[in-house]
N, C-alpha and C. Protein backbone atom coordinates (compact mmCIF):
# COMPACT_ATOMS: atom_id res chain seq x y z
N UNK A 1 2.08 -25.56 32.93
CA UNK A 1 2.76 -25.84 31.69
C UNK A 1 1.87 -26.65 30.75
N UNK A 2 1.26 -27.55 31.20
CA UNK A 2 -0.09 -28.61 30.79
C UNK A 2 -0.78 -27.52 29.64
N UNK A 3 -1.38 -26.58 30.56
CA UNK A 3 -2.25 -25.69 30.15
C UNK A 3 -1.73 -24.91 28.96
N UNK A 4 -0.95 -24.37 28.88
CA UNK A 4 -0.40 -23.58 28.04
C UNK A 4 -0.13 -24.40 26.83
N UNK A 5 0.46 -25.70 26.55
CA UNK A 5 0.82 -26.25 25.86
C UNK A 5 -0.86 -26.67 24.98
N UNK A 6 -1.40 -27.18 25.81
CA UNK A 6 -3.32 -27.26 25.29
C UNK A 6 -3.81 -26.23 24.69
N UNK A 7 -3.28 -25.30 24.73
CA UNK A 7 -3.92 -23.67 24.41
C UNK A 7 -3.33 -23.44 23.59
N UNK A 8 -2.23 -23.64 23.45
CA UNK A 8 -1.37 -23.45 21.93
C UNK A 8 -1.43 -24.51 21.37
N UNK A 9 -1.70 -25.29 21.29
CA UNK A 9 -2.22 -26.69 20.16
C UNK A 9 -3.51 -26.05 19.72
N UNK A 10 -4.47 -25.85 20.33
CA UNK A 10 -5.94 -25.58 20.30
C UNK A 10 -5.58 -24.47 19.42
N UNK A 11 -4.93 -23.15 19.31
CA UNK A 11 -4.60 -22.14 18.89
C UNK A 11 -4.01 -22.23 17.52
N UNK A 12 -3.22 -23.42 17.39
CA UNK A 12 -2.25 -24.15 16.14
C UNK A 12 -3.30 -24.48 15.48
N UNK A 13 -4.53 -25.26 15.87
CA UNK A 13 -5.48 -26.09 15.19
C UNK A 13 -6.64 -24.79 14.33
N UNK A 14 -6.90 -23.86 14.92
CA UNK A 14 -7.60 -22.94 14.45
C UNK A 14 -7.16 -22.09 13.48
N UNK A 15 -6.23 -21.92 13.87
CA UNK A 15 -5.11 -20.89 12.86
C UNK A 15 -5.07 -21.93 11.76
N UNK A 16 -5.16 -23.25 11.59
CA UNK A 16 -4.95 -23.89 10.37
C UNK A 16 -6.08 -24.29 10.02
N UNK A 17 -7.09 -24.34 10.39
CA UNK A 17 -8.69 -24.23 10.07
C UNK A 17 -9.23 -22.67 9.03
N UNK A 18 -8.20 -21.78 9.87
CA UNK A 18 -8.51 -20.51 8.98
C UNK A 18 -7.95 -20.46 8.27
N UNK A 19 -6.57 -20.63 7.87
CA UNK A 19 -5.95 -20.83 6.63
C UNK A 19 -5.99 -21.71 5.61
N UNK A 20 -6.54 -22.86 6.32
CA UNK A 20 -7.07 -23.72 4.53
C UNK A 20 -8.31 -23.64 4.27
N UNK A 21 -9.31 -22.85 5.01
CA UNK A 21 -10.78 -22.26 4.30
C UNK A 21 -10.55 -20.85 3.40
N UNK A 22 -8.97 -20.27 3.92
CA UNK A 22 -9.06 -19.27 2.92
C UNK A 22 -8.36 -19.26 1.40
N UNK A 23 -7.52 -20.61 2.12
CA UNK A 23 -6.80 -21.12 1.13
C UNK A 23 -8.07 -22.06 -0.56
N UNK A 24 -9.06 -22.39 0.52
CA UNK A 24 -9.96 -23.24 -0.28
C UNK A 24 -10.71 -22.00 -0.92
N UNK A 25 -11.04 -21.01 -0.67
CA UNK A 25 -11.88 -19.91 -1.46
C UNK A 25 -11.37 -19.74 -2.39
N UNK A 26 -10.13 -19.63 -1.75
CA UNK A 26 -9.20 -18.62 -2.94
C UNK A 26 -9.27 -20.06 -4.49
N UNK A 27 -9.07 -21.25 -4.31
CA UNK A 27 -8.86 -22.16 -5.17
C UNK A 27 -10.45 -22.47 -5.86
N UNK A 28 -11.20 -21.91 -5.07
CA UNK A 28 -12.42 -21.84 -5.64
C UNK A 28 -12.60 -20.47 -6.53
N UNK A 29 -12.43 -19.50 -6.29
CA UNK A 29 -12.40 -18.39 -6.77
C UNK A 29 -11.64 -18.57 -8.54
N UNK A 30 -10.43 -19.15 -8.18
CA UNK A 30 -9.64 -19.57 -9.80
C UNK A 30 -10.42 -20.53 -10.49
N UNK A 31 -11.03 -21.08 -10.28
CA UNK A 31 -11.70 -22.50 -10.69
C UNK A 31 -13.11 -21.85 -11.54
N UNK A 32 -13.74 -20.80 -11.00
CA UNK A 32 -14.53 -19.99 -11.48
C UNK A 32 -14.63 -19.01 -12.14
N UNK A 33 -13.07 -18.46 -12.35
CA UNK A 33 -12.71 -17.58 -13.20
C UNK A 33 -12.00 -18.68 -14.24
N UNK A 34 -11.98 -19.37 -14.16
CA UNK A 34 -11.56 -20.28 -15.64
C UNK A 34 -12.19 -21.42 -16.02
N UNK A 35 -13.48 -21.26 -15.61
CA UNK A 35 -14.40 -22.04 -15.96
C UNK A 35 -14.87 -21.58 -17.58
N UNK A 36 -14.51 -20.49 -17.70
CA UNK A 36 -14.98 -20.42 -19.39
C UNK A 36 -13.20 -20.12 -19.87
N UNK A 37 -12.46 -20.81 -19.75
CA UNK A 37 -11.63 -20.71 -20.52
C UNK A 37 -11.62 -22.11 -21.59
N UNK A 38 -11.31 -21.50 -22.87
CA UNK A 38 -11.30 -22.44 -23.67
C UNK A 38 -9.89 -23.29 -24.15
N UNK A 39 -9.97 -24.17 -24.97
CA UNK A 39 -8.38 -24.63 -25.31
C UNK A 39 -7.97 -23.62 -26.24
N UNK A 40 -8.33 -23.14 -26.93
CA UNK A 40 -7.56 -21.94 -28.14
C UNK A 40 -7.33 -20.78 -27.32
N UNK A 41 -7.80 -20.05 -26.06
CA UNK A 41 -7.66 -19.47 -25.36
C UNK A 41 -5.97 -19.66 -24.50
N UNK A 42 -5.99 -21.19 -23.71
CA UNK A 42 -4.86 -21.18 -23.38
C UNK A 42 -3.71 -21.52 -24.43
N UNK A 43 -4.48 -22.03 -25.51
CA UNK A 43 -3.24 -21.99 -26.70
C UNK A 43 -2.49 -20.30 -27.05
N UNK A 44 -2.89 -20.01 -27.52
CA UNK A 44 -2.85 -18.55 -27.79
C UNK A 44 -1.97 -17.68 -26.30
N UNK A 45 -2.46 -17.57 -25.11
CA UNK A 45 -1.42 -17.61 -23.64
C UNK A 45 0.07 -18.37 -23.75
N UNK A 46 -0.04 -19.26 -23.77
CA UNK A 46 0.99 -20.72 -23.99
C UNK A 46 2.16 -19.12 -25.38
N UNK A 47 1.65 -19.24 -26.37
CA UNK A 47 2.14 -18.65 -27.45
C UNK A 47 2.72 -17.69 -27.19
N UNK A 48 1.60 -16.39 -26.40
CA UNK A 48 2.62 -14.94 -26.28
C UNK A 48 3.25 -15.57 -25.03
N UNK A 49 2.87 -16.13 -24.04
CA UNK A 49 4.15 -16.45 -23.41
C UNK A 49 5.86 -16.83 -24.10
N UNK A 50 5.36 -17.53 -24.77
CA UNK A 50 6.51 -18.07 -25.22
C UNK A 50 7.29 -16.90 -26.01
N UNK A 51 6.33 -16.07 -26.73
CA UNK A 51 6.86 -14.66 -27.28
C UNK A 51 7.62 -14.05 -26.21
N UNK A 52 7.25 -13.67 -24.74
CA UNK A 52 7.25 -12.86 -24.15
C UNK A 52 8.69 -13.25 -23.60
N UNK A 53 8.92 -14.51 -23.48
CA UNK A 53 10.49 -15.42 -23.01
C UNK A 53 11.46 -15.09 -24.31
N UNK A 54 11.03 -15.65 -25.43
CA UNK A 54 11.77 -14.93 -26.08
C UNK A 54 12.86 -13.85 -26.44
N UNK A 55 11.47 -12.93 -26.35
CA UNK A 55 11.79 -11.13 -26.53
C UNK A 55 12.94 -11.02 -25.10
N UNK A 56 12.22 -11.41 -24.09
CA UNK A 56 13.29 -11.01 -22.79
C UNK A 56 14.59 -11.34 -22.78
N UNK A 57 14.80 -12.96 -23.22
CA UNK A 57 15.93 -13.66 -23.71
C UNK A 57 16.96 -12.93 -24.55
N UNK A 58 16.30 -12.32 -25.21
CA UNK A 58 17.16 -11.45 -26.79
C UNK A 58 17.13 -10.46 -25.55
N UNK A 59 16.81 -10.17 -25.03
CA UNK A 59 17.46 -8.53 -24.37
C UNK A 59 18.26 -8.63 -23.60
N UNK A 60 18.43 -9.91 -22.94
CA UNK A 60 19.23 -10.10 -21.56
C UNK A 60 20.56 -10.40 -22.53
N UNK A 61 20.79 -11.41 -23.65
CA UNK A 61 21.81 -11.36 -24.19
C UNK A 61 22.55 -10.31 -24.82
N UNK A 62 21.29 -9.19 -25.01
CA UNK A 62 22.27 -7.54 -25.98
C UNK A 62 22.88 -7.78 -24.85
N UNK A 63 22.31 -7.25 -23.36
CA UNK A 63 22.74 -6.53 -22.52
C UNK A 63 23.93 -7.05 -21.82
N UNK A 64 24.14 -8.53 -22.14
CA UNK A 64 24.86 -9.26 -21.68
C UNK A 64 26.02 -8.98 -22.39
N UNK A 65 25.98 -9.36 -23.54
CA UNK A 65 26.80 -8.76 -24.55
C UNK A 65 28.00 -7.16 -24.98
N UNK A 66 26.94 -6.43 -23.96
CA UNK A 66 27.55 -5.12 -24.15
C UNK A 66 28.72 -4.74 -22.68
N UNK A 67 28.45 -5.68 -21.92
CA UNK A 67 29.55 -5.88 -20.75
C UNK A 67 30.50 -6.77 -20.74
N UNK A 68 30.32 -7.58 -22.01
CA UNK A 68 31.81 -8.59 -21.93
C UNK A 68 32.01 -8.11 -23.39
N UNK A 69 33.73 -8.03 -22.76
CA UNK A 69 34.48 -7.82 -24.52
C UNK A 69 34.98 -8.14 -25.41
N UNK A 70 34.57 -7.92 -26.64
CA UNK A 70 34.93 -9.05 -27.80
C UNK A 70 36.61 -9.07 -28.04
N UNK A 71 37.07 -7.61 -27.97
CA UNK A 71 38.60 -8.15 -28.06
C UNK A 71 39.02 -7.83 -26.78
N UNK A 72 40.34 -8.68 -26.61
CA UNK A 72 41.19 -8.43 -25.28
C UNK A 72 41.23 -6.74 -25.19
N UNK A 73 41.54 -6.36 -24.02
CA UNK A 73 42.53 -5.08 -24.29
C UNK A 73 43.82 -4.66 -24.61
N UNK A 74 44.59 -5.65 -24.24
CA UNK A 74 45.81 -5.67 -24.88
C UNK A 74 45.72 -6.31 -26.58
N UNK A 75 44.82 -6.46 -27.17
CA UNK A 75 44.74 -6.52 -28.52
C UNK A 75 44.89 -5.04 -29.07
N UNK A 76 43.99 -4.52 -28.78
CA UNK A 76 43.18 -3.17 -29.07
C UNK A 76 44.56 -2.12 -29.04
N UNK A 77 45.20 -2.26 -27.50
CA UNK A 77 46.44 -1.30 -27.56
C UNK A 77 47.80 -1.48 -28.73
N UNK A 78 48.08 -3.20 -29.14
CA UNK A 78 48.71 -3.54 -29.54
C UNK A 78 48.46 -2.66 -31.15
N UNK A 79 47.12 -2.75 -31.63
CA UNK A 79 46.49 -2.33 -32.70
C UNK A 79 46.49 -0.75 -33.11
N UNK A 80 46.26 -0.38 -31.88
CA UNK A 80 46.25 1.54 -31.85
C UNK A 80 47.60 1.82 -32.29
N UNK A 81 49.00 0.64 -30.92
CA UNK A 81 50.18 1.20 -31.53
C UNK A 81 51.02 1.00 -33.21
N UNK A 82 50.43 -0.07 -33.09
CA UNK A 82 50.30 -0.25 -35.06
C UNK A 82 50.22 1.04 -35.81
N UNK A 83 48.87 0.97 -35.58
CA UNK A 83 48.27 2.34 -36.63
C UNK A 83 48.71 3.24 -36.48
N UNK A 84 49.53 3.81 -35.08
CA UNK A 84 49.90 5.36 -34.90
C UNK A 84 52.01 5.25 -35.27
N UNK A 85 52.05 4.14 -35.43
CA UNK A 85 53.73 4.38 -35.73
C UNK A 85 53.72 4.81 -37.26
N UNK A 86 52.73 3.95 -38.28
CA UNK A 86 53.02 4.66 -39.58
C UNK A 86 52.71 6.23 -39.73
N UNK A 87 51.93 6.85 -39.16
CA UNK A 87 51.87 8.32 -39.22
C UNK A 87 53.15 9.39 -38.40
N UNK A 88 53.71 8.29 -37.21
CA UNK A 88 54.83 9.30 -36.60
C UNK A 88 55.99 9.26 -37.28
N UNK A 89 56.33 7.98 -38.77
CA UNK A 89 57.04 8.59 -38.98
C UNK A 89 57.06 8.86 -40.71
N UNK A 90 55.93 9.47 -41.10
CA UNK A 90 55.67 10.62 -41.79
C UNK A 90 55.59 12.37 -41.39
N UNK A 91 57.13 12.76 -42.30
CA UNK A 91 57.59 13.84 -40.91
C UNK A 91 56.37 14.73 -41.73
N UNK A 92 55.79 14.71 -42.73
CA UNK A 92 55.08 15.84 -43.29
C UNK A 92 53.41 15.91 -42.29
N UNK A 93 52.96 15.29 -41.56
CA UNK A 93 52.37 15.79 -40.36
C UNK A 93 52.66 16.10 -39.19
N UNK A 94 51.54 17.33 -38.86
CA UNK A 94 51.44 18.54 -38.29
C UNK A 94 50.75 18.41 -37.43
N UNK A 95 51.72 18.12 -35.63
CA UNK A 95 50.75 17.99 -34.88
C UNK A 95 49.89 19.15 -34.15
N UNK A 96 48.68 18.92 -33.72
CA UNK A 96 47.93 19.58 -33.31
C UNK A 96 48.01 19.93 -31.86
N UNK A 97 47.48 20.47 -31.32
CA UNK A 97 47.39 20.54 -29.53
C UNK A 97 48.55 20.12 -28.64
N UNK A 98 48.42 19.30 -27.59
CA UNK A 98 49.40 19.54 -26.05
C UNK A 98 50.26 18.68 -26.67
């Protein structure tokens, strides 16, 4: 049991030796790709980002918008039956179909 437990520590310790040397490349790797970035560079990023939140913002609200409803439904029916009693009782129309 000794043994096993030594071997998987030893095993724990390597596995995390390899993961923060790849972890460290990788942070080296960014560090070198933005070594020529300038401040008007990330100004300008910063900007269409902020465009890009925007624009998404305005779309999520159409879309938001087009699933909740502005009037009740019992408004709407109340309203239809309005409008359709002054025509039923004008006998001079001619109904159509079923």
């Amino acid at each position: 049991m000794d043994q096993f437990l030594l071997y998987s520590a030893f095993l724990c310790a390597i596995l995390a030796l390899i993961l923060s040397l790849y972890a460290g490349a990788r942070v080296g790797q960014m560090i070198k790709a933005s070594k020529d970035l300038d401040w008007d560079a990330v100004a300008n990023m910063t900007g269409d980002l902020a465009t890009t939140k925007k624009t998404i913002q305005t779309l999520n609200n159409r879309i938001n918008g087009m699933h909740s409803p502005k009037i009740a439904d019992q408004e709407l029916m109340l309203q239809l039956l309005q409008n359709r009693q002054p025509q039923q009782s004008n006998g001079s129309m001619k109904q159509v179909g079923g």
